[in-house]
Protein backbone atom coordinates (compact mmCIF):
# COMPACT_ATOMS: atom_id res chain seq x y z
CA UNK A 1 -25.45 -17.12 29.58
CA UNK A 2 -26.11 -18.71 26.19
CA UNK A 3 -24.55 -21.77 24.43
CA UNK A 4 -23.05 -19.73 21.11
CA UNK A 5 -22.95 -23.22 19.61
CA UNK A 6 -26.98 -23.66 19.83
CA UNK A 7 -27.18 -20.59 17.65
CA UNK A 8 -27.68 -21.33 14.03
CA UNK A 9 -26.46 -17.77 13.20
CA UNK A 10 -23.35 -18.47 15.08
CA UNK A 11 -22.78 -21.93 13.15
CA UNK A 12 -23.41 -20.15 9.88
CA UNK A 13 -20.96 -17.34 10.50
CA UNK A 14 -18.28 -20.47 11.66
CA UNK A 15 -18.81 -22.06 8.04
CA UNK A 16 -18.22 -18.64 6.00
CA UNK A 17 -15.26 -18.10 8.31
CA UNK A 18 -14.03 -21.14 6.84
CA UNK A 19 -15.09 -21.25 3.38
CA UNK A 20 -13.32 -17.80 3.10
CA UNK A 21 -10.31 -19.30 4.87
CA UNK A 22 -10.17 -21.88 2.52
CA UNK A 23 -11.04 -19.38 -0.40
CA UNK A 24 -8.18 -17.05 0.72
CA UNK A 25 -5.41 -19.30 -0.14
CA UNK A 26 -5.07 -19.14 -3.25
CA UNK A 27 -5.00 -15.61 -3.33
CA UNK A 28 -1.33 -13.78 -4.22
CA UNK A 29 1.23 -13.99 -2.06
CA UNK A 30 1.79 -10.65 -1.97
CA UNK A 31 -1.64 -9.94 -0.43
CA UNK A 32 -0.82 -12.34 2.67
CA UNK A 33 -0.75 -8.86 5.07
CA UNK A 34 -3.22 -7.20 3.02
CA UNK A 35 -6.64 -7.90 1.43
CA UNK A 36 -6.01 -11.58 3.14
CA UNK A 37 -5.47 -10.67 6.63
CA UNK A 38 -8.01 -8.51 6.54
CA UNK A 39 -10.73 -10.23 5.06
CA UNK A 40 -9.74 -13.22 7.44
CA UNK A 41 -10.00 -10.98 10.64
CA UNK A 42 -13.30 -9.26 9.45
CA UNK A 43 -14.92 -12.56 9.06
CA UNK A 44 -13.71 -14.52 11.86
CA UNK A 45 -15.00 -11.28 13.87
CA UNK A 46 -18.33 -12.56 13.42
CA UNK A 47 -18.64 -15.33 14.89
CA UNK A 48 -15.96 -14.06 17.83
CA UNK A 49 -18.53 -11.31 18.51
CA UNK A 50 -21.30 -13.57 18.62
CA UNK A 51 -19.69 -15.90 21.01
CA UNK A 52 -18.86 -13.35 23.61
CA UNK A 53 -21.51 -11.79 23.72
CA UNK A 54 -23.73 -15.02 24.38
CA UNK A 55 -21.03 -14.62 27.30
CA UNK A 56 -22.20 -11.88 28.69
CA UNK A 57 -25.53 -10.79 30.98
CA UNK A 58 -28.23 -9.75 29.93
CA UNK A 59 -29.84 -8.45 26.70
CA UNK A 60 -28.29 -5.40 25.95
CA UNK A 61 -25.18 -6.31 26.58
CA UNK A 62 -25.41 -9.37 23.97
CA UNK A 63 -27.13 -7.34 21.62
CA UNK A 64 -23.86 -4.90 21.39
CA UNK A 65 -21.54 -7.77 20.73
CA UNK A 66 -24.35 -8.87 18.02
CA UNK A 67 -24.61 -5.37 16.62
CA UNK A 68 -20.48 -5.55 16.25
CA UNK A 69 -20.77 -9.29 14.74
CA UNK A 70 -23.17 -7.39 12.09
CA UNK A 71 -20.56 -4.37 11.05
CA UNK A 72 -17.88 -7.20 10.45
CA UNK A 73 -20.30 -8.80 8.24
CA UNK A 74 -20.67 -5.95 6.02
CA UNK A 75 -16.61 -5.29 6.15
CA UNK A 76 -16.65 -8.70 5.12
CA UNK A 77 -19.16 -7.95 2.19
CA UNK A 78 -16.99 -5.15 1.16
CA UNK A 79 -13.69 -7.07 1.36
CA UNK A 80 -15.58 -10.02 -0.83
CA UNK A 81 -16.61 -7.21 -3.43
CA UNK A 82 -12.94 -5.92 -3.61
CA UNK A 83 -11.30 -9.40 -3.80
CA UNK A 84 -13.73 -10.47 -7.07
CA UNK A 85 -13.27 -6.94 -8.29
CA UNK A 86 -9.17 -7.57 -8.20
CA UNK A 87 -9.46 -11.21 -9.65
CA UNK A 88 -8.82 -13.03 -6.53
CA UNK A 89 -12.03 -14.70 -6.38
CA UNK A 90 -14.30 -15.81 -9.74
CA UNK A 91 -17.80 -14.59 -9.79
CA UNK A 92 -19.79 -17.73 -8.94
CA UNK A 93 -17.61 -18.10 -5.62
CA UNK A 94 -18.06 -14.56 -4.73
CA UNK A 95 -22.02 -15.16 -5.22
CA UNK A 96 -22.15 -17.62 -3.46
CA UNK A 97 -19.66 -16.07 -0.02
CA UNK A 98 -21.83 -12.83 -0.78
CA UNK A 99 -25.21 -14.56 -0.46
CA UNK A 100 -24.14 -16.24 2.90
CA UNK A 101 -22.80 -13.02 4.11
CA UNK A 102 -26.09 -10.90 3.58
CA UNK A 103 -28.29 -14.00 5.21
CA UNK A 104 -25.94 -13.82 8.01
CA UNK A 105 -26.57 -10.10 8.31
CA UNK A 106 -30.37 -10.70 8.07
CA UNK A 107 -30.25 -12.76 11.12
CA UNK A 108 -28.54 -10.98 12.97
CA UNK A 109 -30.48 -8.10 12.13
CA UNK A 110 -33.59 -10.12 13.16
CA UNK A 111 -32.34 -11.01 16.35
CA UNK A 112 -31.04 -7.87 17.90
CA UNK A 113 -35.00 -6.62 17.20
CA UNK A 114 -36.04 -9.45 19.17
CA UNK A 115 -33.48 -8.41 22.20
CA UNK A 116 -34.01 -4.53 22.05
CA UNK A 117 -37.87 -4.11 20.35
CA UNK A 118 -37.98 -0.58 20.76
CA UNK A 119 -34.36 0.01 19.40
């Protein structure tokens, strides 16, 4: 079993969780059960995933629960995109989530090769 706090990707994926948290309340309040909930749950998926599956044995198994973090990133990227594209969030801010959520799917892209090389 792993320590999901040693891993840097997991500590990144904490710190967009709450920058988007943070980000999220100004939207409407009319979005509350809609773009917001759902950009909240996609991005506090990531880190979830990534944290269970460090609780888990072996390889594999952690690399499925990494492979999950990584499609919740890219919801997330999508649910960024649609926020800016609605007015919710201004274009530097949405550079700036967007950027962290791409280097968060690089990693974890990087590191499920390193579990499962012949994937």
């Amino acid at each position: 079993m792993r320590d999901f706090r040693e891993l840097k990707v997991w500590e990144k994926a904490h710190c967009l969780t709450l920058s988007i948290y943070r980000q999220t309340r100004a939207f409407p309040t009319e979005e509350r059960f809609g773009v917001v909930a759902q950009i909240r749950r996609a991005v506090a998926s990531i880190p979830t995933n990534i944290a269970e599956g460090c609780g888990r044995k072996g390889d594999r198994e952690f690399s499925r629960f990494l492979v999950i973090a990584a499609g919740s990133a890219s919801e997330t990227e999508y649910l960024l995109f649609l926020a800016r594209d609605l007015g919710y969030i201004k274009e530097d801010k949405y550079e700036e989530l967007n950027q962290a959520v791409n280097e968060i799917k690089r990693i974890l892209n990087r590191f499920i090769q390193t579990l499962l090389p012949n994937r």
